[in-house]
Protein backbone atom coordinates (compact mmCIF):
# COMPACT_ATOMS: atom_id res chain seq x y z
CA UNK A 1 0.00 0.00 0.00
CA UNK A 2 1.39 3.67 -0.84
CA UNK A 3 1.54 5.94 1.67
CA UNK A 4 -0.07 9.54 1.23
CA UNK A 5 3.35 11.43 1.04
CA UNK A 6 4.31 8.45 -1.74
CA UNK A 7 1.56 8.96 -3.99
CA UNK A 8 2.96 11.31 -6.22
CA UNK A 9 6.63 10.14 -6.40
CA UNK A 10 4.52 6.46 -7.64
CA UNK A 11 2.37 8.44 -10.07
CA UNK A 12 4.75 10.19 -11.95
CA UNK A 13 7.17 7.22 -11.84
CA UNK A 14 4.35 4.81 -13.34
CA UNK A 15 3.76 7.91 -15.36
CA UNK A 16 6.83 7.56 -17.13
CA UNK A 17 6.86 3.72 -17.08
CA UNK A 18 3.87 3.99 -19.11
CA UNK A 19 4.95 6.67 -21.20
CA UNK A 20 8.26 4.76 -21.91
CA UNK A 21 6.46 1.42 -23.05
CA UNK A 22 4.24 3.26 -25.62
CA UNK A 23 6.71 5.24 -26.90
CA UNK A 24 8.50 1.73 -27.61
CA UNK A 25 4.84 0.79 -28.66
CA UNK A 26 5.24 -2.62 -26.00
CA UNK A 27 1.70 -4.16 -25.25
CA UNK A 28 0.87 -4.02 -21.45
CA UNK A 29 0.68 -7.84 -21.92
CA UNK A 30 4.34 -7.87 -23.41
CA UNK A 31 5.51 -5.85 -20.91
CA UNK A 32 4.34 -7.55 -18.16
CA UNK A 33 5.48 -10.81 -19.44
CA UNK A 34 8.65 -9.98 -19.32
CA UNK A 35 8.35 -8.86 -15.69
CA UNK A 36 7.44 -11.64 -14.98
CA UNK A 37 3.65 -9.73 -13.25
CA UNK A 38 0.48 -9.72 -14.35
CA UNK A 39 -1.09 -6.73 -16.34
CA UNK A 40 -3.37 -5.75 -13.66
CA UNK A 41 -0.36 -5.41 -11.53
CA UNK A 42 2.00 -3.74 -14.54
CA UNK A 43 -1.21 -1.11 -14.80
CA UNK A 44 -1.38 -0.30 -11.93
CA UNK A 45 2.07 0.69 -11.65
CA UNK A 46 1.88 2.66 -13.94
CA UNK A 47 -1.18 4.47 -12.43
CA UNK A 48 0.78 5.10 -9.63
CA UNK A 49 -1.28 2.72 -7.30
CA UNK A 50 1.35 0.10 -7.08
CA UNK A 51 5.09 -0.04 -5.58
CA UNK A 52 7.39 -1.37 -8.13
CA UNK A 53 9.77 -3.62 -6.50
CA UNK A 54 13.37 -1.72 -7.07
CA UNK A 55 14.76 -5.22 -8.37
CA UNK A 56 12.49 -4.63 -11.34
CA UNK A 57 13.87 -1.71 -12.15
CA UNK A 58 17.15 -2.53 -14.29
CA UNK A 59 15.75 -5.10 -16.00
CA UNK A 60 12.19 -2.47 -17.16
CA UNK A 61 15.36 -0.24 -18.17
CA UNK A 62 16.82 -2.85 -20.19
CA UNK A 63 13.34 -4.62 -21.80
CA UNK A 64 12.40 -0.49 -22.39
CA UNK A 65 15.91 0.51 -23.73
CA UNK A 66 16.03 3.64 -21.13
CA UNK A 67 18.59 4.56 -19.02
CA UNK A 68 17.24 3.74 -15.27
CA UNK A 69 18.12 7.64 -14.22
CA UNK A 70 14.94 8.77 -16.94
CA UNK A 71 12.53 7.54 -14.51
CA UNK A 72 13.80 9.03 -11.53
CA UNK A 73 15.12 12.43 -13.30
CA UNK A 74 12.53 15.05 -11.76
CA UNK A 75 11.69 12.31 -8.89
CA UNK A 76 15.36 12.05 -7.17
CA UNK A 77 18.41 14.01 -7.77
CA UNK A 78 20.79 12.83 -5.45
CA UNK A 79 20.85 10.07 -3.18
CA UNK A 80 23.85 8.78 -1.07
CA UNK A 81 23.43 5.39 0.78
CA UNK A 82 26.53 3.84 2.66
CA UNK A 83 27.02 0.80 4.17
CA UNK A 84 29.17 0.05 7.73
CA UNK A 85 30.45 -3.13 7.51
CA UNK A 86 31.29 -3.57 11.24
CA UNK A 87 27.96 -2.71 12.59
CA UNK A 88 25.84 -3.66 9.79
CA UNK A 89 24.04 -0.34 9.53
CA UNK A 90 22.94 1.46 6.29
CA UNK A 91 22.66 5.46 6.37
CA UNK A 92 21.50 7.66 3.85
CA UNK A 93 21.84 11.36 2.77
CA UNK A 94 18.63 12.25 1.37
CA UNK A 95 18.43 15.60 -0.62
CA UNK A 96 14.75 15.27 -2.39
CA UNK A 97 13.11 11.75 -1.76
CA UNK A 98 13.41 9.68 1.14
CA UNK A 99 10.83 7.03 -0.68
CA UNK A 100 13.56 5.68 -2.60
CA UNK A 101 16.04 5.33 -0.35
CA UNK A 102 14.03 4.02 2.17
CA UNK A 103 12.78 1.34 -0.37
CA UNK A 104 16.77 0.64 -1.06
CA UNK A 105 17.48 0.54 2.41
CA UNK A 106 15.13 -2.02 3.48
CA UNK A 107 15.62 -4.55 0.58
CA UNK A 108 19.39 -4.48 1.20
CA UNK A 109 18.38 -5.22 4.73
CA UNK A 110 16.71 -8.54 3.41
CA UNK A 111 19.42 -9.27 1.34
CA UNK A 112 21.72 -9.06 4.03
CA UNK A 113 19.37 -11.53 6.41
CA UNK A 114 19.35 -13.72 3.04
CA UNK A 115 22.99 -13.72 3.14
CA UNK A 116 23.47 -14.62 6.66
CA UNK A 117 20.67 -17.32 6.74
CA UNK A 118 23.36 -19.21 3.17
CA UNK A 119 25.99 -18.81 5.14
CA UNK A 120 24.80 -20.33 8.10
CA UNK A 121 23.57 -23.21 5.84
CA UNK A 122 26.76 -23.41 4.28
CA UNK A 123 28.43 -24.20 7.88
C-alpha cells in the first residue's frame, strides 16, 4: 500500500513507465510478461497505485531501452546510501526523496538476512 506522502513520487514514476512502453509501442501484456507480473499489476504501476519492487527496475530499463536515471530524473536528484560493515548499519543522505532510499534501504536489509541465513547453511 502507498503511503499519502508516496503517492505522487509512484504516479509520476508509473507515469513515465507507461509513457516509456508506448513510446517503444510494447503491449501491457508484453511488458508484463517480461516482468514476470500480471497486467493488472503492470497497470497499476503505472497508475501510480502500485510499488514497483526496485529489483524490477534494471531489468524495465533494459526490456524499455532507457537509461534507469529517466525515470527518476525530476523524482530524485541525489541520493547517497553507505554501508558500515562492522555494525551492519545502512545510512543515507537524502536531498529530495526519502521514498527511494528508504525502499533501497530495506531490501538491502533482506538481502543481508538472506545472506546470513546461506551462510549459516553453508556451515
Amino acid at each position: 500500500m502507498i503511503k499519502d506522502n508516496q503517492r505522487e513520487f509512484y504516479k509520476s514514476l508509473g507515469n513515465k513507465i507507461k509513457k516509456a512502453r508506448r513510446n517503444k509501442d510494447i503491449k501491457a501484456s508484453d511488458l508484463a510478461q517480461q516482468l514476470s507480473m500480471s497486467v493488472s499489476n503492470l497497470t497499476s504501476i503505472e497508475r501510480g497505485e502500485t510499488k514497483i519492487g526496485l529489483d524490477k527496475i534494471p531489468l524495465l530499463s533494459e526490456i524499455l531501452n532507457e537509461p534507469i536515471e529517466n525515470f527518476f530524473n525530476d523524482i530524485v536528484n541525489n541520493i547517497n546510501i553507505s554501508h558500515s560493515p562492522t555494525s551492519g548499519n545502512y545510512q543515507s543522505n537524502i536531498t529530495v526523496s526519502e521514498i527511494i532510499s528508504n525502499e533501497l534501504i530495506n531490501q538491502l536489509k533482506v538481502k543481508d538476512e538472506q545472506i546470513a541465513m546461506l551462510l549459516q547453511i553453508i556451515k
